[in-house]
PDB file of N, CA and C in Angstrom:
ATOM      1  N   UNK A   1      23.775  13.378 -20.731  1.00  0.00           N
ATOM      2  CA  UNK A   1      24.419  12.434 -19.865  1.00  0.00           C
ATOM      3  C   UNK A   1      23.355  11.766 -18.987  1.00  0.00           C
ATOM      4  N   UNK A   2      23.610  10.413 -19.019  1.00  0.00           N
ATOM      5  CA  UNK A   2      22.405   9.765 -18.067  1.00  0.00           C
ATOM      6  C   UNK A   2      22.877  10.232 -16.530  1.00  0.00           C
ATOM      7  N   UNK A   3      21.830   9.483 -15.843  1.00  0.00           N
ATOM      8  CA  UNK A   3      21.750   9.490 -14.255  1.00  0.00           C
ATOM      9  C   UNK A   3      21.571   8.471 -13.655  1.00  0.00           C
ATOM     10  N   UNK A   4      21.863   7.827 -13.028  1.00  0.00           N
ATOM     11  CA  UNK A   4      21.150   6.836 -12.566  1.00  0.00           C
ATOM     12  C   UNK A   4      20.657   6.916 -11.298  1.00  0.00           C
ATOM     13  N   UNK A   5      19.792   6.874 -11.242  1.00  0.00           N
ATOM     14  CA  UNK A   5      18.752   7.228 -10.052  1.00  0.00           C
ATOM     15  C   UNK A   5      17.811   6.165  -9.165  1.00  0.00           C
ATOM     16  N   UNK A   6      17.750   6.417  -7.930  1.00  0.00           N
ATOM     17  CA  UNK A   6      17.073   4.939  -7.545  1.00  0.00           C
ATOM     18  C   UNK A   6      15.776   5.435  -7.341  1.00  0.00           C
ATOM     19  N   UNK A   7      14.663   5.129  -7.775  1.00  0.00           N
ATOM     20  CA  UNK A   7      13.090   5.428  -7.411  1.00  0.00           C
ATOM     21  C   UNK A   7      12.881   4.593  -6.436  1.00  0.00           C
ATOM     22  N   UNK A   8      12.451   5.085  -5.161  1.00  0.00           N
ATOM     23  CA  UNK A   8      11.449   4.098  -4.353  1.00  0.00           C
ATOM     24  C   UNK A   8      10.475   4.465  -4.541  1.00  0.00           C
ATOM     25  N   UNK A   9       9.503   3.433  -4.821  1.00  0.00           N
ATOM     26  CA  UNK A   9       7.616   3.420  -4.598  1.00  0.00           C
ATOM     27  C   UNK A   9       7.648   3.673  -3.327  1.00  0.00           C
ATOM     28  N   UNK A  10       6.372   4.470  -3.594  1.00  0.00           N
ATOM     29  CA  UNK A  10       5.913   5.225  -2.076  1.00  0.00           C
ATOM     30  C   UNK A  10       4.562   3.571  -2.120  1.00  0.00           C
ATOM     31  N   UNK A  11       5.099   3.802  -0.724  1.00  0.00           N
ATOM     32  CA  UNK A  11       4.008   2.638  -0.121  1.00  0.00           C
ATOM     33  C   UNK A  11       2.573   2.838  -0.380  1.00  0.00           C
ATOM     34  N   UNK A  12       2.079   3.982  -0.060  1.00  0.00           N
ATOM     35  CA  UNK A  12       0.541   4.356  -0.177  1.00  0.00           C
ATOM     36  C   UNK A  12       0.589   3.939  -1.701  1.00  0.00           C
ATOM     37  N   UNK A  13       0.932   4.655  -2.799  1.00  0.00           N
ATOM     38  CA  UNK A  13       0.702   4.618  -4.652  1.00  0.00           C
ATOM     39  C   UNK A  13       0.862   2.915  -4.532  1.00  0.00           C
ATOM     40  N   UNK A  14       1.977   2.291  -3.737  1.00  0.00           N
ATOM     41  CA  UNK A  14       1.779   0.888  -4.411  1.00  0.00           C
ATOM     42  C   UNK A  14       0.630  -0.002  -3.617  1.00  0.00           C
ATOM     43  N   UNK A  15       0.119   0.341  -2.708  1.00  0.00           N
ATOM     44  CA  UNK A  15      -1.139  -0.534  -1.803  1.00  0.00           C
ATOM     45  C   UNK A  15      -2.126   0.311  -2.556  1.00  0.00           C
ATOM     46  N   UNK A  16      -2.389   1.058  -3.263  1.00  0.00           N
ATOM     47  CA  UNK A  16      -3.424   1.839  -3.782  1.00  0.00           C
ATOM     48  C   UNK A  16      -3.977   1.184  -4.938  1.00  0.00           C
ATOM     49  N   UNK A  17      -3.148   0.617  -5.424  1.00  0.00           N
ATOM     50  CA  UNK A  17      -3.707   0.199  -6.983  1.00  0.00           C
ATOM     51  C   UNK A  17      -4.511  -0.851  -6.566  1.00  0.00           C
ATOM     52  N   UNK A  18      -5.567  -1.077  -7.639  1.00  0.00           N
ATOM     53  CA  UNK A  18      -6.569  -2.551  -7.312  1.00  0.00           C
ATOM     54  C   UNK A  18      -6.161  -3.375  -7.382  1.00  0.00           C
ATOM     55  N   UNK A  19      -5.537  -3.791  -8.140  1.00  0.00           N
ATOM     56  CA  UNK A  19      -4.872  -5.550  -8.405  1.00  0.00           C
ATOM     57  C   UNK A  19      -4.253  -5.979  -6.702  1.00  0.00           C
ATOM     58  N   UNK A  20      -3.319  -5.167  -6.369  1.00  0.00           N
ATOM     59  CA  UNK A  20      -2.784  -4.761  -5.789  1.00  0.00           C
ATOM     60  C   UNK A  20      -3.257  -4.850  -4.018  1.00  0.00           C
ATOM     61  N   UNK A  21      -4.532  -3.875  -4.196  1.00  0.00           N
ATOM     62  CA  UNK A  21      -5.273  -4.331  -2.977  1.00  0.00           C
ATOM     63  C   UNK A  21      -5.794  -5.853  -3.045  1.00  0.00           C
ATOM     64  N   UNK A  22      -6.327  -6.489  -3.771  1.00  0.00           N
ATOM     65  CA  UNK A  22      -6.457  -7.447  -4.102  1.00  0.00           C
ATOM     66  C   UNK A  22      -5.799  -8.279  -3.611  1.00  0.00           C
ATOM     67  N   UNK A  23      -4.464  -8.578  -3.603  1.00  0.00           N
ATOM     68  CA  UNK A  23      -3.728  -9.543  -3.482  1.00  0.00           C
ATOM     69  C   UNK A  23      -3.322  -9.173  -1.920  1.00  0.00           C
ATOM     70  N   UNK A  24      -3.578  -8.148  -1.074  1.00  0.00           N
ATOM     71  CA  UNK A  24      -3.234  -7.990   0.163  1.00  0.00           C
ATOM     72  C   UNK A  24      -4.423  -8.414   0.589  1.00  0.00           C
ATOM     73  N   UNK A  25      -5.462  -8.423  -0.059  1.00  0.00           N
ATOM     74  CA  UNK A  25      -6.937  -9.342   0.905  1.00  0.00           C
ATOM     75  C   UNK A  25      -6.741 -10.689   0.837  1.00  0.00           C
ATOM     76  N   UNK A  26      -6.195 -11.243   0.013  1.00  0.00           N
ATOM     77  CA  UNK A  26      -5.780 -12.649  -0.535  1.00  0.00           C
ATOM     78  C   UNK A  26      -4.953 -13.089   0.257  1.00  0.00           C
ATOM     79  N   UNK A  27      -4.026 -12.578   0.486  1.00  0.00           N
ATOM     80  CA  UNK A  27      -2.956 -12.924   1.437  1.00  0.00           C
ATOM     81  C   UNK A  27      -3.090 -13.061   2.552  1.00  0.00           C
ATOM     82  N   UNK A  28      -4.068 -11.798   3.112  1.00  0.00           N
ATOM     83  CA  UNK A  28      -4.381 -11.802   4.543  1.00  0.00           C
ATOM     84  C   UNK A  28      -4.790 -12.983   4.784  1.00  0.00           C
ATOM     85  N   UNK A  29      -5.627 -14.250   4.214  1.00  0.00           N
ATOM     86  CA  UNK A  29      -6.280 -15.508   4.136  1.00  0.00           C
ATOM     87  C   UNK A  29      -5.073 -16.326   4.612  1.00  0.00           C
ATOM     88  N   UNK A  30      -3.966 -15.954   4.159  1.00  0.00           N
ATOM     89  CA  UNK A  30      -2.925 -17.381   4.103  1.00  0.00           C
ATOM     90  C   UNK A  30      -1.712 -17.082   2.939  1.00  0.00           C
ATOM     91  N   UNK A  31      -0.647 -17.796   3.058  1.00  0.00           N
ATOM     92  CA  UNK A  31      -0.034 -17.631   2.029  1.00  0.00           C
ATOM     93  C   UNK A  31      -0.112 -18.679   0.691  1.00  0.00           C
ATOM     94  N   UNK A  32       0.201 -17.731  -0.288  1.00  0.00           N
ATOM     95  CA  UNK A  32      -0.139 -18.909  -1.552  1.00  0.00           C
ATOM     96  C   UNK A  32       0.623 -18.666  -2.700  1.00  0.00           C
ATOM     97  N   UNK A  33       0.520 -19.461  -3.542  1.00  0.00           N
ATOM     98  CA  UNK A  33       1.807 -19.268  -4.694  1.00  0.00           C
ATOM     99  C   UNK A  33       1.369 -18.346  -5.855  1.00  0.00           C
ATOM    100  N   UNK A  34       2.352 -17.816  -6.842  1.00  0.00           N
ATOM    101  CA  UNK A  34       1.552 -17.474  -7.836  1.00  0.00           C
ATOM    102  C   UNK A  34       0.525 -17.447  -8.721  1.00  0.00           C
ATOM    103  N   UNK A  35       0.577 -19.041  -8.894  1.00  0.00           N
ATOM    104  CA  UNK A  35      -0.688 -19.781 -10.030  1.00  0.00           C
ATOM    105  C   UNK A  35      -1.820 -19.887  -8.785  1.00  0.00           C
ATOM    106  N   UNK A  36      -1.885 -19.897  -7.702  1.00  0.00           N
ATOM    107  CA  UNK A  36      -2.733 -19.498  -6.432  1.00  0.00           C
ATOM    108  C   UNK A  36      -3.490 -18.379  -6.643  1.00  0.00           C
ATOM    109  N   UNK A  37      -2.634 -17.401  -6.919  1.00  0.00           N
ATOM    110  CA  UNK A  37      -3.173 -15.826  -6.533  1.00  0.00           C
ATOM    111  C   UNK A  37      -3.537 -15.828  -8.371  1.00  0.00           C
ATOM    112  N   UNK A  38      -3.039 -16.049  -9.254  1.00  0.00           N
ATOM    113  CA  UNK A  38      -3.478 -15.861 -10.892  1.00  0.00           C
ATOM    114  C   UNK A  38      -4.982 -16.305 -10.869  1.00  0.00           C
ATOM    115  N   UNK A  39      -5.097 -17.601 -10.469  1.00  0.00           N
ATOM    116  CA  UNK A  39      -6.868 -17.499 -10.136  1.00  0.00           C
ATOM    117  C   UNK A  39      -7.976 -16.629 -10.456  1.00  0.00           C
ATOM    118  N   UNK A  40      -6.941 -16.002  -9.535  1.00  0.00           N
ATOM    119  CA  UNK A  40      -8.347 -14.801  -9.180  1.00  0.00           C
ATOM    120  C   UNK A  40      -8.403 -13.444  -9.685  1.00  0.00           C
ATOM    121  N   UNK A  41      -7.677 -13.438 -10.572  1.00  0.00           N
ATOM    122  CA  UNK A  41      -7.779 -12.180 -11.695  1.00  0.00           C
ATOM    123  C   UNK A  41      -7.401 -12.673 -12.939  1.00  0.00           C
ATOM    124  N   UNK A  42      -7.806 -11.810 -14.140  1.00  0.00           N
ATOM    125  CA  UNK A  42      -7.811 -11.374 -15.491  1.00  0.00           C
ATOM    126  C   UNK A  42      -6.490 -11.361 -15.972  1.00  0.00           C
ATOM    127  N   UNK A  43      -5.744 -11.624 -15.111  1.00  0.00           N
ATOM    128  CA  UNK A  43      -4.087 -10.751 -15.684  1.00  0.00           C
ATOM    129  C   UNK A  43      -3.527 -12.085 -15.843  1.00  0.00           C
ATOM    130  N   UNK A  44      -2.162 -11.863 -16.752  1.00  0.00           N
ATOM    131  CA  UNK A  44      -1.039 -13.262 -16.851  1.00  0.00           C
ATOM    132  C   UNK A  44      -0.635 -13.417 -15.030  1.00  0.00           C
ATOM    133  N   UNK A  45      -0.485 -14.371 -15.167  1.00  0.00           N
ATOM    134  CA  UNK A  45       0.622 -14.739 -13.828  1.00  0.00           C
ATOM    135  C   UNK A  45       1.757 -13.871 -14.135  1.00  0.00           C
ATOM    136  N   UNK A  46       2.446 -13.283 -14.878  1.00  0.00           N
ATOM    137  CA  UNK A  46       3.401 -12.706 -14.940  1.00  0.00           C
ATOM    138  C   UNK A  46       3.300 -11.069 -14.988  1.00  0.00           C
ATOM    139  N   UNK A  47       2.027 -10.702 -14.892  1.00  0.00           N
ATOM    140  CA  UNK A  47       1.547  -9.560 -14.325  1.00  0.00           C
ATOM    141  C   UNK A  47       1.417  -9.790 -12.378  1.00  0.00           C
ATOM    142  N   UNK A  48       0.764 -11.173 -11.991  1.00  0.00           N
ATOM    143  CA  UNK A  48       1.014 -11.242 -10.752  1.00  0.00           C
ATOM    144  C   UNK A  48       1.879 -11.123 -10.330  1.00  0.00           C
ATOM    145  N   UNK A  49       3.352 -11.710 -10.864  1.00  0.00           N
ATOM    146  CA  UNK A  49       4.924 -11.625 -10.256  1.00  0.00           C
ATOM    147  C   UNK A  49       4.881  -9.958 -10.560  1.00  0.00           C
ATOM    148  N   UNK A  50       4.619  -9.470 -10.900  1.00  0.00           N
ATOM    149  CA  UNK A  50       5.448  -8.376 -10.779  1.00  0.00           C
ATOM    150  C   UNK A  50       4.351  -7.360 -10.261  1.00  0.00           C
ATOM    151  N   UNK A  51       3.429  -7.440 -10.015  1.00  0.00           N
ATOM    152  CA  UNK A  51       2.617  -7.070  -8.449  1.00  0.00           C
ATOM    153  C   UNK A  51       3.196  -7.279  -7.474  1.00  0.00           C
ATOM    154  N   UNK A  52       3.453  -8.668  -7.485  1.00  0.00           N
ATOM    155  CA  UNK A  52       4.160  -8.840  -5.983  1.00  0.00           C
ATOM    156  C   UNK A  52       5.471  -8.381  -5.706  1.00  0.00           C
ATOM    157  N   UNK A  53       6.170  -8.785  -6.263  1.00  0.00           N
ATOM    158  CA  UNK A  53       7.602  -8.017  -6.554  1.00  0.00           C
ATOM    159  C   UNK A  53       7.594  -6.289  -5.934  1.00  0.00           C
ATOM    160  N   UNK A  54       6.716  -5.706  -6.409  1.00  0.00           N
ATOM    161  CA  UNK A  54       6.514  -4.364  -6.131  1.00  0.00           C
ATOM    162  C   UNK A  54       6.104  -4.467  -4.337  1.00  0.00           C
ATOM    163  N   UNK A  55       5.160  -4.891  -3.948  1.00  0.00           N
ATOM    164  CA  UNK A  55       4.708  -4.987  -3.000  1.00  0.00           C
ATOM    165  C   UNK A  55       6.224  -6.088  -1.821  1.00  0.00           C
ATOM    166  N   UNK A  56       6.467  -6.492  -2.633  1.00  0.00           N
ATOM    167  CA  UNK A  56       7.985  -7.355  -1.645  1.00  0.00           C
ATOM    168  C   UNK A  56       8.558  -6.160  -1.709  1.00  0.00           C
ATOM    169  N   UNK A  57       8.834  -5.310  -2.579  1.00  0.00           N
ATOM    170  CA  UNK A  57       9.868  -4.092  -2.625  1.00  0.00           C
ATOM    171  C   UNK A  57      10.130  -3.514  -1.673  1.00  0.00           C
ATOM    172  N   UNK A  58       8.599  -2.888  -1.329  1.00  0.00           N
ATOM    173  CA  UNK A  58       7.845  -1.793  -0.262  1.00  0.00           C
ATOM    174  C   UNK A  58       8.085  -2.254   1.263  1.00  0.00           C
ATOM    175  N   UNK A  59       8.036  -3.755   0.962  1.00  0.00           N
ATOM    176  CA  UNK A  59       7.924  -4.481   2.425  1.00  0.00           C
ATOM    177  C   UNK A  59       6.484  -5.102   2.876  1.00  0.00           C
ATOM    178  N   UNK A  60       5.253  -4.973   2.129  1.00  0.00           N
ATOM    179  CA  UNK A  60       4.350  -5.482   2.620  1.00  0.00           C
ATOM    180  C   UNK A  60       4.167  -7.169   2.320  1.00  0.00           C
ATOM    181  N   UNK A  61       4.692  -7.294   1.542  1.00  0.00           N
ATOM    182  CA  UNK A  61       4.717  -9.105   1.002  1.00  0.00           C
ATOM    183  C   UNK A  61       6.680  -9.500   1.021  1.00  0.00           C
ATOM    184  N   UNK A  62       6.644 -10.539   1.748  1.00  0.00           N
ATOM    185  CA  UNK A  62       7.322 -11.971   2.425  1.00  0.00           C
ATOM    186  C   UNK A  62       7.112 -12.911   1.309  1.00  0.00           C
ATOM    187  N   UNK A  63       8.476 -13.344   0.748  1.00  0.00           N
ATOM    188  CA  UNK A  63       8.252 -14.218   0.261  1.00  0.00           C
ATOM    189  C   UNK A  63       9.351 -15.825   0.445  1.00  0.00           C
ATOM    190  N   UNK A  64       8.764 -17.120   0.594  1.00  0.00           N
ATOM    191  CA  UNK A  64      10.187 -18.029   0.557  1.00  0.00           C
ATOM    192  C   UNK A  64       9.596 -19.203  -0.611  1.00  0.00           C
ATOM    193  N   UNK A  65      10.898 -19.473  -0.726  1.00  0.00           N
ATOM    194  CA  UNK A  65      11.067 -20.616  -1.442  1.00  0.00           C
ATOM    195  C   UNK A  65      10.767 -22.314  -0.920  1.00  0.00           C
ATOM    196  N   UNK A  66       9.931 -23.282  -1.808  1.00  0.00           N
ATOM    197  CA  UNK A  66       9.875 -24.647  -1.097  1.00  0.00           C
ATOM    198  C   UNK A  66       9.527 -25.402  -2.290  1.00  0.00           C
ATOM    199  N   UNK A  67      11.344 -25.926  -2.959  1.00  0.00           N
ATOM    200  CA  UNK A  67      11.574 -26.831  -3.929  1.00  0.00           C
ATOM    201  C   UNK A  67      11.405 -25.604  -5.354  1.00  0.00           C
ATOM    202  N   UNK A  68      10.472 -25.880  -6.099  1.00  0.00           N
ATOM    203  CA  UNK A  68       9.802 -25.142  -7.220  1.00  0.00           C
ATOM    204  C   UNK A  68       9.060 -23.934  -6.955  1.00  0.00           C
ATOM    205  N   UNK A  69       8.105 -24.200  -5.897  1.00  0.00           N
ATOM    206  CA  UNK A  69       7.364 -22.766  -5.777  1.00  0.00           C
ATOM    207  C   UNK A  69       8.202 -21.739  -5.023  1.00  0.00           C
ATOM    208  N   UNK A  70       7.061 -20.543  -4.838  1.00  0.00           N
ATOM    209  CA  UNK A  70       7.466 -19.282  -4.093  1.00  0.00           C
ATOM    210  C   UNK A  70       6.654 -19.084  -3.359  1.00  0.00           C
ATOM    211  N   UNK A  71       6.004 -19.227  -2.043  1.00  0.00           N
ATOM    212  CA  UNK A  71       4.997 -18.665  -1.153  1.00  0.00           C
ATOM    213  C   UNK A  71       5.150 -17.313  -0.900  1.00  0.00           C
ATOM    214  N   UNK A  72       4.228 -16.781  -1.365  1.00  0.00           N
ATOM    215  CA  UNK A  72       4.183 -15.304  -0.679  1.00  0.00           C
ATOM    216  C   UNK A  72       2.959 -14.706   0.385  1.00  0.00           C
ATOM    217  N   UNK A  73       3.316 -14.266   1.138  1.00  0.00           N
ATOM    218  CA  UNK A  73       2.524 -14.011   2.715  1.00  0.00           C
ATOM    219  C   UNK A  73       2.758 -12.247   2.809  1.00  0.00           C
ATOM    220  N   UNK A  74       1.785 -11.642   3.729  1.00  0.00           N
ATOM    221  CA  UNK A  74       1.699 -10.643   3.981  1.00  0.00           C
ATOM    222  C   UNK A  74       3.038 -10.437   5.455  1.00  0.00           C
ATOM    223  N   UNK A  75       3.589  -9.306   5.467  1.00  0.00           N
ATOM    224  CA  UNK A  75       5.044  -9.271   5.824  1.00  0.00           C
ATOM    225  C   UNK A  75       4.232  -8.148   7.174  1.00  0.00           C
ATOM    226  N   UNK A  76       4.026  -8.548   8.257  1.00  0.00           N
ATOM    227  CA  UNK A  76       3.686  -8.227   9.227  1.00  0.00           C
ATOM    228  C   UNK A  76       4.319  -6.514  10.288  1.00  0.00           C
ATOM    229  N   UNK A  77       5.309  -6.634   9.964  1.00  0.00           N
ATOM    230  CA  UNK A  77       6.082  -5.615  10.172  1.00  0.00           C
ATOM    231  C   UNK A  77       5.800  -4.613   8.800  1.00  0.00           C
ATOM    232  N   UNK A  78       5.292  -4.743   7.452  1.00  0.00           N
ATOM    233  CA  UNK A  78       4.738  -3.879   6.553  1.00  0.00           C
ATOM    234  C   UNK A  78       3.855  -3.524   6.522  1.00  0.00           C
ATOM    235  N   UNK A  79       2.941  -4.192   6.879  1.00  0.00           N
ATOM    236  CA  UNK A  79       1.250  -3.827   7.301  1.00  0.00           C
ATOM    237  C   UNK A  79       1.426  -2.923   8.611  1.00  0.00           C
ATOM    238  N   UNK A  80       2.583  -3.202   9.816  1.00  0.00           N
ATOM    239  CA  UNK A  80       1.953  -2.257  10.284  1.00  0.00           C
ATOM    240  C   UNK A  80       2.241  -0.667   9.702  1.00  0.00           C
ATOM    241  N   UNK A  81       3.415  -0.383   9.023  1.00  0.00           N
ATOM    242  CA  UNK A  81       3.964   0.361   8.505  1.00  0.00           C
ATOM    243  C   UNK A  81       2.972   1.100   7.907  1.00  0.00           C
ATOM    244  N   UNK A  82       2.458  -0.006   7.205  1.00  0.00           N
ATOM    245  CA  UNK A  82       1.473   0.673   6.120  1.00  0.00           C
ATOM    246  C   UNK A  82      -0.036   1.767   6.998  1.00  0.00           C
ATOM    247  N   UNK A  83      -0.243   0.661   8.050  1.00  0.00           N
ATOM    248  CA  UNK A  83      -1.445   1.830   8.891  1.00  0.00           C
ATOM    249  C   UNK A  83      -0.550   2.811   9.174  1.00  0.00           C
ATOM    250  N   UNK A  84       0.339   3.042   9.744  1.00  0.00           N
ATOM    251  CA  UNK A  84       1.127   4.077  10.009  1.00  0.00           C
ATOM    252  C   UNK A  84       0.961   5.078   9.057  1.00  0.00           C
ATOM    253  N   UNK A  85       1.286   5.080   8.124  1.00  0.00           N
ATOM    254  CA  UNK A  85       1.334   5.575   6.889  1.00  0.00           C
ATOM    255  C   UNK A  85      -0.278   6.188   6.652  1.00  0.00           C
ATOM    256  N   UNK A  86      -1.064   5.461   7.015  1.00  0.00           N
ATOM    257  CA  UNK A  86      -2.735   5.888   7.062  1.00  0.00           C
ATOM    258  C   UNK A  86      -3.318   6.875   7.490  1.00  0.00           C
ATOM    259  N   UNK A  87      -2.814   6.599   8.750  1.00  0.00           N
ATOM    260  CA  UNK A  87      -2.928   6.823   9.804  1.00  0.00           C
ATOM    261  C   UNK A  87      -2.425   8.747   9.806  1.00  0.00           C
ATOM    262  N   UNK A  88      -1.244   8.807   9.767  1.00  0.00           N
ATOM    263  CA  UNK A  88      -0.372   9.533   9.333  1.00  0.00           C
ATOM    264  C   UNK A  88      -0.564  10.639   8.370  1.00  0.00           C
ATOM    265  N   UNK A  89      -1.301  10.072   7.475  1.00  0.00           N
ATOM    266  CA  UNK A  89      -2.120  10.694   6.133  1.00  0.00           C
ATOM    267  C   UNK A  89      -3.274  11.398   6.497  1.00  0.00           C
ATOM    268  N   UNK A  90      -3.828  10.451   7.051  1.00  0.00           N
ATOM    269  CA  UNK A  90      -5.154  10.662   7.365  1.00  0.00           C
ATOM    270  C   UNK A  90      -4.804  11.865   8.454  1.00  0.00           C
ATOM    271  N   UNK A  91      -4.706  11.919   9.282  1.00  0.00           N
ATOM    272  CA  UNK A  91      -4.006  12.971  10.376  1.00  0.00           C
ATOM    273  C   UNK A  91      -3.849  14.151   9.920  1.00  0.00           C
ATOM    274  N   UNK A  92      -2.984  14.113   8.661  1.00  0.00           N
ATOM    275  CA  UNK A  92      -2.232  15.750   8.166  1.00  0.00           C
ATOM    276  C   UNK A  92      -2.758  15.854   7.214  1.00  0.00           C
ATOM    277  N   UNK A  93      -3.831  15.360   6.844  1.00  0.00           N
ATOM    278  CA  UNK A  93      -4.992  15.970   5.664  1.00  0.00           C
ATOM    279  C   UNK A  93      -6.396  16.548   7.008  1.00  0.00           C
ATOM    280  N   UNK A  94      -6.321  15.471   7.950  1.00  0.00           N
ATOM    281  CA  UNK A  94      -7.703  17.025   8.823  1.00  0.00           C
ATOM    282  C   UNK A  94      -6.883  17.970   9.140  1.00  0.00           C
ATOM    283  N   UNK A  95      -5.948  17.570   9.974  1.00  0.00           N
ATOM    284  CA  UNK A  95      -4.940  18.994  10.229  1.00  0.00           C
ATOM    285  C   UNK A  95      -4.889  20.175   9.104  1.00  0.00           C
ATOM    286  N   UNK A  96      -4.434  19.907   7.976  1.00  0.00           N
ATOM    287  CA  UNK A  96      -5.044  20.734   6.910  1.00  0.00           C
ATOM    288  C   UNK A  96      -6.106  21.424   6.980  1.00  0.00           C
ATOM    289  N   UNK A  97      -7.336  20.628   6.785  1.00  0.00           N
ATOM    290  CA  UNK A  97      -8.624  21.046   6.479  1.00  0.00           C
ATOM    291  C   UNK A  97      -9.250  22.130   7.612  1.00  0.00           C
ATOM    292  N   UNK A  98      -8.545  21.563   8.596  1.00  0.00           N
ATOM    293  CA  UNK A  98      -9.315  22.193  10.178  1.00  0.00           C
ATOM    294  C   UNK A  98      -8.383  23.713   9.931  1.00  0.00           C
ATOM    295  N   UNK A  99      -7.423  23.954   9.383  1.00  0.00           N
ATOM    296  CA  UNK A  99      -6.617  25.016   9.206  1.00  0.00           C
ATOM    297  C   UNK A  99      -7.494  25.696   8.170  1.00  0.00           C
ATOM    298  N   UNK A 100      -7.706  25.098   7.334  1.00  0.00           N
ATOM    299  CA  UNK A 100      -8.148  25.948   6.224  1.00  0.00           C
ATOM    300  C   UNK A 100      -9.637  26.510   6.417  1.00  0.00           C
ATOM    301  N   UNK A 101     -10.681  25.699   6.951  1.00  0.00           N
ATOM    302  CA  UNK A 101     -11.721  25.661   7.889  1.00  0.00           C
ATOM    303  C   UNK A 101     -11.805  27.005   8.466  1.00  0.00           C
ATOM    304  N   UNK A 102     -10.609  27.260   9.631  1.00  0.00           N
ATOM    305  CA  UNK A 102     -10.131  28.305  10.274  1.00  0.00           C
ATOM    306  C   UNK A 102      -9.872  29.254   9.707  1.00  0.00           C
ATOM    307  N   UNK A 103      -9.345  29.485   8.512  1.00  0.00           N
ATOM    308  CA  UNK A 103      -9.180  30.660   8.274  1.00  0.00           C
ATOM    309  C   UNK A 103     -10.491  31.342   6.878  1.00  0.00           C
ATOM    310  N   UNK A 104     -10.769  30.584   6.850  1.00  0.00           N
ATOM    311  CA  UNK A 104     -12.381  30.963   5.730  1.00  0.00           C
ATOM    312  C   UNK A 104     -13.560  31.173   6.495  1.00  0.00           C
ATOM    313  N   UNK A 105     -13.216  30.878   8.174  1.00  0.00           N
ATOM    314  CA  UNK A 105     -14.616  30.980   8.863  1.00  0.00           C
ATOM    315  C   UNK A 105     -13.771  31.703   9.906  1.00  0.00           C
ATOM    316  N   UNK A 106     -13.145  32.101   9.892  1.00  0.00           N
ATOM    317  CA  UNK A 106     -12.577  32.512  11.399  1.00  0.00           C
ATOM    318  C   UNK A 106     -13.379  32.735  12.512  1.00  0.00           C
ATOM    319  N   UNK A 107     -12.959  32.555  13.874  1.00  0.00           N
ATOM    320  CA  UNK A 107     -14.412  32.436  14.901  1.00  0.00           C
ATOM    321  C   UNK A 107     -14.460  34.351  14.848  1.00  0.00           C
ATOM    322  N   UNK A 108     -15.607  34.217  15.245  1.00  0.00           N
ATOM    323  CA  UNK A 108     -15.880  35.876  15.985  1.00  0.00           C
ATOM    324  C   UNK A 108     -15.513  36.008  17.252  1.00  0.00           C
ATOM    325  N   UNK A 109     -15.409  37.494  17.892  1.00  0.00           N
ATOM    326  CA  UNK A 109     -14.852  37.521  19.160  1.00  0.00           C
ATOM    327  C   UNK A 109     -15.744  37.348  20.158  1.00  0.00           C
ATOM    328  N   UNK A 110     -17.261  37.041  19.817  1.00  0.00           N
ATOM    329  CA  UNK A 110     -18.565  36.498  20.504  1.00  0.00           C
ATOM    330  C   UNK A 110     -18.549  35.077  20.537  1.00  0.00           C
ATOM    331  N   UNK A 111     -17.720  34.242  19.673  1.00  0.00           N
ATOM    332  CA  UNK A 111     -17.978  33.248  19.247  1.00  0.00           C
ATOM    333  C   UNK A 111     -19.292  32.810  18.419  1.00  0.00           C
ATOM    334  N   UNK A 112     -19.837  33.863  18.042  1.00  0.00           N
ATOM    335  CA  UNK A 112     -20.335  33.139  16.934  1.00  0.00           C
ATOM    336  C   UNK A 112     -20.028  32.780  15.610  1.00  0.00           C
ATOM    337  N   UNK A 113     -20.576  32.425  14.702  1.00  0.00           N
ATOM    338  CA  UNK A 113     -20.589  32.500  13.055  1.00  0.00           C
ATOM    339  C   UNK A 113     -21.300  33.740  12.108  1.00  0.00           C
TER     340      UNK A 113
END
């Protein structure tokens, strides 16, 4: 029996990939259309739409409509999310380490090593 299940992309896995970072340095510049951002990589434009798409998903890319095109811009309220998320990471991986640190070196009751 199927399931149907909703996957959300985790924000970090989808700002992680290169293409990906890529197009959030691009953006940071200004907003620009698809055949804009195809430019500047190897891939179909239709590998770009669906970069971005992913990244609109998450919340870091804004996109509107004007006539034919699609402008897409970096989504300000996602970026900050995203340091958050860094930030956040970054935090409870030393927290980790400084734990683990601690218990493979434990101090002495002189304080030395």
């Amino acid at each position: 029996m199927a399931t149907n299940v909703l996957v959300v992309p985790d924000l970090l896995e989808v700002a992680a990939e290169p293409n990906r970072r890529a197009l959030l340095r691009l953006l940071a510049e200004g907003e620009r259309t698809v055949t804009e951002l195809s430019g500047h990589f190897a891939v179909s434009r239709s590998a770009i739409s669906q970069h971005l798409l992913l990244l609109s998903e998450v919340g870091l890319v804004s996109a509107r409509k004007d006539g034919r095109n699609r402008y897409y811009s970096l989504d300000a309220a996602g970026m900050v999310r995203l340091r958050e998320e860094f930030d956040s990471f970054w935090t409870n991986e030393l927290d980790l380490l400084v734990a683990d640190a601690g218990r493979l070196h434990p101090p002495t009751s002189q304080g030395k090593i």
